[in-house]
Protein backbone atom coordinates (compact mmCIF):
# COMPACT_ATOMS: atom_id res chain seq x y z
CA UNK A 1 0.00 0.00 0.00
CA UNK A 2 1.48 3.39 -0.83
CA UNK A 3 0.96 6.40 1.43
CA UNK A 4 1.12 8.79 -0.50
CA UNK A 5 -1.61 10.22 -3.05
CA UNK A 6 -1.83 10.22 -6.62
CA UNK A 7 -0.14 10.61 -9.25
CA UNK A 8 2.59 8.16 -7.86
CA UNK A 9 6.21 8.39 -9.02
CA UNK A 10 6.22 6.28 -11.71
CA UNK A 11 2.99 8.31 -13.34
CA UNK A 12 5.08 11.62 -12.60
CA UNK A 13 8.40 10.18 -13.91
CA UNK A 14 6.38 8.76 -17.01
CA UNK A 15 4.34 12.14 -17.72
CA UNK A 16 7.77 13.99 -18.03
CA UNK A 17 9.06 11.33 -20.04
CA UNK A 18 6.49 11.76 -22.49
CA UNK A 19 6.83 15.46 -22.36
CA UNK A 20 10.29 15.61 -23.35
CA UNK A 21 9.50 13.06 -25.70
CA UNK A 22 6.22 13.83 -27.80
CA UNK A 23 6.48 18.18 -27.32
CA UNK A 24 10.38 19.06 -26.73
CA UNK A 25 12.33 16.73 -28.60
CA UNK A 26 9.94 17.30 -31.64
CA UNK A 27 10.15 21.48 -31.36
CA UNK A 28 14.04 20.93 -30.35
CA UNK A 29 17.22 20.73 -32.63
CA UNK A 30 21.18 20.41 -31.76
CA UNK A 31 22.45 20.35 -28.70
CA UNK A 32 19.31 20.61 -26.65
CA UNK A 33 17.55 18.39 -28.58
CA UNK A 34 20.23 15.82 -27.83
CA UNK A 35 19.99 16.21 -23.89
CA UNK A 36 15.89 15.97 -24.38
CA UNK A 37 16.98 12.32 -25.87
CA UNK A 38 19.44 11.92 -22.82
CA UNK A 39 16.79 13.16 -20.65
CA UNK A 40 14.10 10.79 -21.87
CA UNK A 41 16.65 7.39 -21.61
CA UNK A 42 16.91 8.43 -17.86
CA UNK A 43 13.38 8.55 -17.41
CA UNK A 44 13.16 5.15 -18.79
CA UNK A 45 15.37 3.80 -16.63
CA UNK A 46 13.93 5.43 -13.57
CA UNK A 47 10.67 4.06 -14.80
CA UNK A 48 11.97 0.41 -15.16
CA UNK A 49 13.79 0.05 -12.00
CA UNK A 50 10.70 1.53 -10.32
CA UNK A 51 8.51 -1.32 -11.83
CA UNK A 52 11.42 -4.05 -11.61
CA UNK A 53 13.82 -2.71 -8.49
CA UNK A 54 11.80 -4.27 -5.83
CA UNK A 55 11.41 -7.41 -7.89
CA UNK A 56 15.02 -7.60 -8.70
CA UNK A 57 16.04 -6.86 -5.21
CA UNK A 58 14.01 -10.30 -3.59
CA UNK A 59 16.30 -11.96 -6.37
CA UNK A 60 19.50 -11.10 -6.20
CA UNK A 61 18.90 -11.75 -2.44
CA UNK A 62 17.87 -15.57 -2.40
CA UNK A 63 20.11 -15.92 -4.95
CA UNK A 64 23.08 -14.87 -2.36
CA UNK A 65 21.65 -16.72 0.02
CA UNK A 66 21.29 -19.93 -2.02
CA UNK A 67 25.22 -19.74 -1.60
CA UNK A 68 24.79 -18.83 2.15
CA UNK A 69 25.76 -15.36 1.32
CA UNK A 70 23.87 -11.82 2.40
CA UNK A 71 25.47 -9.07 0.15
CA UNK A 72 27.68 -8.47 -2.70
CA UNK A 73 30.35 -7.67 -0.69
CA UNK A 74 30.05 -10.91 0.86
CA UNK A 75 29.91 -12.74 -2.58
CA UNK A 76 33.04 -10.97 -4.00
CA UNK A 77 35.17 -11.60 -0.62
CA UNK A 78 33.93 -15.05 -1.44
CA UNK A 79 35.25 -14.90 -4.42
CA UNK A 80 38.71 -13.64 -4.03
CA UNK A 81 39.40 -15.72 -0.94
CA UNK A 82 38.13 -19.06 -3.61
CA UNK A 83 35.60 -20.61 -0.97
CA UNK A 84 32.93 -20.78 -3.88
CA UNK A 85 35.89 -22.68 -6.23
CA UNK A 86 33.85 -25.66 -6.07
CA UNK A 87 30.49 -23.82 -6.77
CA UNK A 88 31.58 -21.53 -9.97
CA UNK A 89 28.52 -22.70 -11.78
CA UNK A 90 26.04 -21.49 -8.97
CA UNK A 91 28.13 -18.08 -9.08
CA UNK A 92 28.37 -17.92 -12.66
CA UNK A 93 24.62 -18.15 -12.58
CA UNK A 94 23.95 -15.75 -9.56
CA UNK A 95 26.29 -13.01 -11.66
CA UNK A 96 24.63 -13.79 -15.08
CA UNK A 97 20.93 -13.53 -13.45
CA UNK A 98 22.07 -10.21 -11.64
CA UNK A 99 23.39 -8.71 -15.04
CA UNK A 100 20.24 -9.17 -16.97
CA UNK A 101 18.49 -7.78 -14.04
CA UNK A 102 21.06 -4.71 -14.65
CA UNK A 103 20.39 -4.41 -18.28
CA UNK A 104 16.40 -5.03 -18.30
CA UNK A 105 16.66 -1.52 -16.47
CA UNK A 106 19.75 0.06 -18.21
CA UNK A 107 18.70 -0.86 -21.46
CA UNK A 108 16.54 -4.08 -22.20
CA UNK A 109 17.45 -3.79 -26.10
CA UNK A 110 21.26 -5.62 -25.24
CA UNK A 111 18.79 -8.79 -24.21
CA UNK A 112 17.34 -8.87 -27.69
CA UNK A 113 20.57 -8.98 -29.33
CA UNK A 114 21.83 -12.30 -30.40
């Protein structure tokens, strides 16, 4: 439940977005024209990791924990010192999972590629 009224974040952070998008970037040219493009991939990604952070979050954290871990910190200390040697697959996997986590928010195009 969220305490606070309407329009939430996401609808504020999406109503810029489509601002910049649909009246500045099409009465813009040059240089500001090219932040209103920069200005309208951060939105995106604020509006992705606001629909996905939370998600992503519960995750990446059973994943750690699945290798008895709590934080990254823990996992790369893990790492360096070679107690997860014999489990490389179950890392490799908990890193791979994490990055396409990272990139469905950054940019979700890179998981289309081939």
């Amino acid at each position: 439940m969220n305490p606070h009224d309407l329009p939430s974040a996401g609808e504020l952070v999406e109503s810029v977005r489509e601002w910049l998008q649909n009246d500045v970037l099409a009465s813009t040219q040059g240089r500001l024209q090219y932040h209103a493009r920069v200005a309208i991939n951060v939105l995106s990604i604020v509006e992705r990791e606001l629909a996905l952070g939370a998600e992503h979050e519960v995750r990446h954290r059973d994943r750690l924990r699945q290798l008895g871990l709590v934080d990254d910190v823990e996992l790369a200390t893990a790492i360096r010192s070679g107690d997860l040697d014999d489990r490389m697959d179950e890392v490799r996997s908990l890193v791979w999972q994490s990055v396409r986590d990272k990139l469905a928010v950054a940019n979700p195009k890179y998981l289309a590629s081939p």
